[in-house]
Structures are given as C-alpha cells and as structure tokens.
Protein backbone atom coordinates (compact mmCIF):
# COMPACT_ATOMS: atom_id res chain seq x y z
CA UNK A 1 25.71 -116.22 4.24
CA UNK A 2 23.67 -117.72 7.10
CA UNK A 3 26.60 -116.53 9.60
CA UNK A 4 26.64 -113.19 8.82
CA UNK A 5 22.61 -112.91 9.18
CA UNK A 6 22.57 -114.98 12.22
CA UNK A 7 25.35 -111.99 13.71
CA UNK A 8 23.00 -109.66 12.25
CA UNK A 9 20.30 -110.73 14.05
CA UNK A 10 22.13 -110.71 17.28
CA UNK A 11 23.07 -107.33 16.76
CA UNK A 12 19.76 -106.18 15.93
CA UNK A 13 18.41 -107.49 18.78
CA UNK A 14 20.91 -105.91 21.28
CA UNK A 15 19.25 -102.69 19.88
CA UNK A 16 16.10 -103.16 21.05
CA UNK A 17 15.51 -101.97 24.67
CA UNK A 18 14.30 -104.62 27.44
CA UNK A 19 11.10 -102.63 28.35
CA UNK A 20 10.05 -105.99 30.32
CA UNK A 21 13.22 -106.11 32.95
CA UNK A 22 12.55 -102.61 34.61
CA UNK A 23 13.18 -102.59 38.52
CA UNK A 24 10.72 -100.31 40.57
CA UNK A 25 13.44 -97.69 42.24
CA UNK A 26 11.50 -95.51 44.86
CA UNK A 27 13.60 -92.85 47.67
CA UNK A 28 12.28 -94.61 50.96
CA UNK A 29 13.50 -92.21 53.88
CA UNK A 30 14.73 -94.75 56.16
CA UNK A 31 14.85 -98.92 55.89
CA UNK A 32 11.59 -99.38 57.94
CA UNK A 33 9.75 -97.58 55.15
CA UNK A 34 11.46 -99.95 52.64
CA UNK A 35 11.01 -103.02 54.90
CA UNK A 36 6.92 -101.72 55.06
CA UNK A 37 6.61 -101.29 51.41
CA UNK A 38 8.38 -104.67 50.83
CA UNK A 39 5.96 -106.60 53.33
CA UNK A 40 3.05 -104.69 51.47
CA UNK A 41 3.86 -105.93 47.63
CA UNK A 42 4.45 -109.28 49.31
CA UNK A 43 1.11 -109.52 50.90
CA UNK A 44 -1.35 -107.46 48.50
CA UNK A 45 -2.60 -109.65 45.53
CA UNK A 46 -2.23 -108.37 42.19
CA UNK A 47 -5.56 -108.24 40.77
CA UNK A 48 -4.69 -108.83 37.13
CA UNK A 49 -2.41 -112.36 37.99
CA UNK A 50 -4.56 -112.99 40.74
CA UNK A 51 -1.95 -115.93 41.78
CA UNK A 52 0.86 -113.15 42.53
CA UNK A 53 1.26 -111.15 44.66
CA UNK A 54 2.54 -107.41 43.96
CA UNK A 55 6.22 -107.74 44.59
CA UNK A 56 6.01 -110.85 41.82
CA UNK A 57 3.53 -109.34 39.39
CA UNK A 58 4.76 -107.70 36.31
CA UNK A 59 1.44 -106.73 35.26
CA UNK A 60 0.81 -102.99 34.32
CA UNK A 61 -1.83 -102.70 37.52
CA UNK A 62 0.53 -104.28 39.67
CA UNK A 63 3.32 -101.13 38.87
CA UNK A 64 0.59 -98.87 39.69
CA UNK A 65 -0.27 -100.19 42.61
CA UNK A 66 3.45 -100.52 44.10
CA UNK A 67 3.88 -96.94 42.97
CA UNK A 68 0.67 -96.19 45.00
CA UNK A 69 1.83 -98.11 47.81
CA UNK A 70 5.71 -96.60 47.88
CA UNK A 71 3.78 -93.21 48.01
CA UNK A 72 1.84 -94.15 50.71
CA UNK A 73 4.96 -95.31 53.00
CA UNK A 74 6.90 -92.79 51.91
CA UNK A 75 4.17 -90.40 52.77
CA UNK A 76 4.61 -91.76 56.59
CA UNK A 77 1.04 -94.31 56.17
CA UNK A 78 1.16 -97.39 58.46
CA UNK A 79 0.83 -100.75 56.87
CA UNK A 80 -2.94 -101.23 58.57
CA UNK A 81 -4.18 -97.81 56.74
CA UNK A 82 -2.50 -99.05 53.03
CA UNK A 83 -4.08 -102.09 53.34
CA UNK A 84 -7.17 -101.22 54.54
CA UNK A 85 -7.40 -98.83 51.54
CA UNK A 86 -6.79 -101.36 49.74
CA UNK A 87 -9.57 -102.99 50.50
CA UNK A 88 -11.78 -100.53 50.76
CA UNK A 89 -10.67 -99.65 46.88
CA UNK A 90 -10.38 -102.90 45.75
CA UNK A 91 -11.98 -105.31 47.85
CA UNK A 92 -11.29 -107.97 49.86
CA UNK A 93 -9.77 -110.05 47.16
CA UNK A 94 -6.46 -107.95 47.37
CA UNK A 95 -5.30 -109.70 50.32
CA UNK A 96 -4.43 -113.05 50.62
CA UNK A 97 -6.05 -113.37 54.26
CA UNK A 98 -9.42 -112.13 53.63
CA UNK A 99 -11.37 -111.42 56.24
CA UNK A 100 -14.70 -113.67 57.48
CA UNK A 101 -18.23 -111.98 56.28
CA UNK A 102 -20.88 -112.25 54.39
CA UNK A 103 -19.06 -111.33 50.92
CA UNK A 104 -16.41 -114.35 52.12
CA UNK A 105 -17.63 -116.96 53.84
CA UNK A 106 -17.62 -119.29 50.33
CA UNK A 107 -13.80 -118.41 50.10
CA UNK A 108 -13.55 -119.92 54.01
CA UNK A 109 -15.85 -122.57 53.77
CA UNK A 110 -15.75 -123.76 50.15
CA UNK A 111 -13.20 -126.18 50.90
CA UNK A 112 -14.88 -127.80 53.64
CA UNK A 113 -17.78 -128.42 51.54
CA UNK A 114 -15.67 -130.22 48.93
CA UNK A 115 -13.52 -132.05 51.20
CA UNK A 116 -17.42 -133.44 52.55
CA UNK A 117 -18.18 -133.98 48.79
CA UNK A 118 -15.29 -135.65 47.33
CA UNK A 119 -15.87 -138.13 50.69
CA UNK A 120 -19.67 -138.96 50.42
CA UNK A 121 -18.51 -139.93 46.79
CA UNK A 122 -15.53 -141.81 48.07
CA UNK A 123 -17.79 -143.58 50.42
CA UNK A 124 -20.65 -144.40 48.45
CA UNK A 125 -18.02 -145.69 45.57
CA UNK A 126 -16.23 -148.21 48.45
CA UNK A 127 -19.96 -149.37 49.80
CA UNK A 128 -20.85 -150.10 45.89
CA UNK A 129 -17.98 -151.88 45.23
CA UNK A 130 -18.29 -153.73 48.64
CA UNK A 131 -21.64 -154.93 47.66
CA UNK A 132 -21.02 -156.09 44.36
C-alpha cells in the first residue's frame, strides 16, 4: 500500500507547475544590449535580499526591476542613465559602490571606526593582562 501512495505522490507532484524556476527571456536587439543588461542585474542590489544582487535575486521586486532595466537597454539607455535612475528612484543603496556624501559617509567609514574599536579593546585587554 505504501508503494502505490509513495508513486502517487510523485505523480501528483509532477502536476504541479514550478512557478519558482522561471528564466527572465527579454528580445535584446544586438549582444551589447544583452551584455549591458547583464552587467546591470549584476551590479544593482536587490532591495528586498539586500545581499544579492539583481541577476541572483528571485525576489518579486527584483523581476520588476530586471524587467525595468531590459526595457531601458532595449529602449537604447546607456548603463550611466539606468543606474543613475536607479538611484535617483531608489537611492544609493541599490548599488554596491555607493557614492561618498553626506547620506554615506557611515557606510565608508563605519569600518574604520570598528577596526579602531575592536583595537583600543584589544589593547587595553593585553595592557590588563600584562599588569596582572
């Protein structure tokens, strides 16, 4: 009995449809616009994931945003004025090389400072246990 609802089971599942494994398909007029597009999804960050960028994300914002982005190419934008809309849409948290402002310097310097940190505490720990 447990063999024929174990091949049941397979069966039933070969019915359902793989919604997840979808492959974004977009009519790019010549291999530079494909090239462009891939570059783009490779460097914009998905803002849902926020540790992937487009081209990895499966995240529902991330397919809008690659559609947006194939439109954009295959409407004949460069990669400066995609990204830079982008940004200006998004902020500067879609790129993984933000630029240096006011809204960013504790993304540039914020490891700095905790380098510093973690060795006044190393330092103070060594002296203490030096003196001891």
């Amino acid at each position: 009995m447990s063999k024929y609802l174990t091949t049941l089971l397979f069966l039933s599942l070969m019915l359902v449809p793989a919604t997840g494994l979808g492959i974004e398909v977009y009519d790019f007029e010549t291999a530079e616009q494909e090239a462009l597009y891939q570059d783009l999804a490779k460097e914009l960050r998905c803002l849902v994931c926020q540790n992937q960028n487009l081209a990895d994300s499966d995240a529902g914002l991330a397919k809008d945003l690659k559609d947006q982005v194939a439109a954009f190419v295959i409407a004949g934008q460069d990669g400066e004025t995609i990204k830079q809309y982008m940004v200006d849409r998004y902020g500067d948290f879609v790129t993984y090389d933000p630029p240096m402002n006011a809204s960013t310097i504790f993304l540039w310097f914020s490891p700095l400072v905790v380098l510093l940190i973690g060795a006044a505490i190393l330092i103070t720990h060594i002296r203490k246990n030096n003196h001891e």
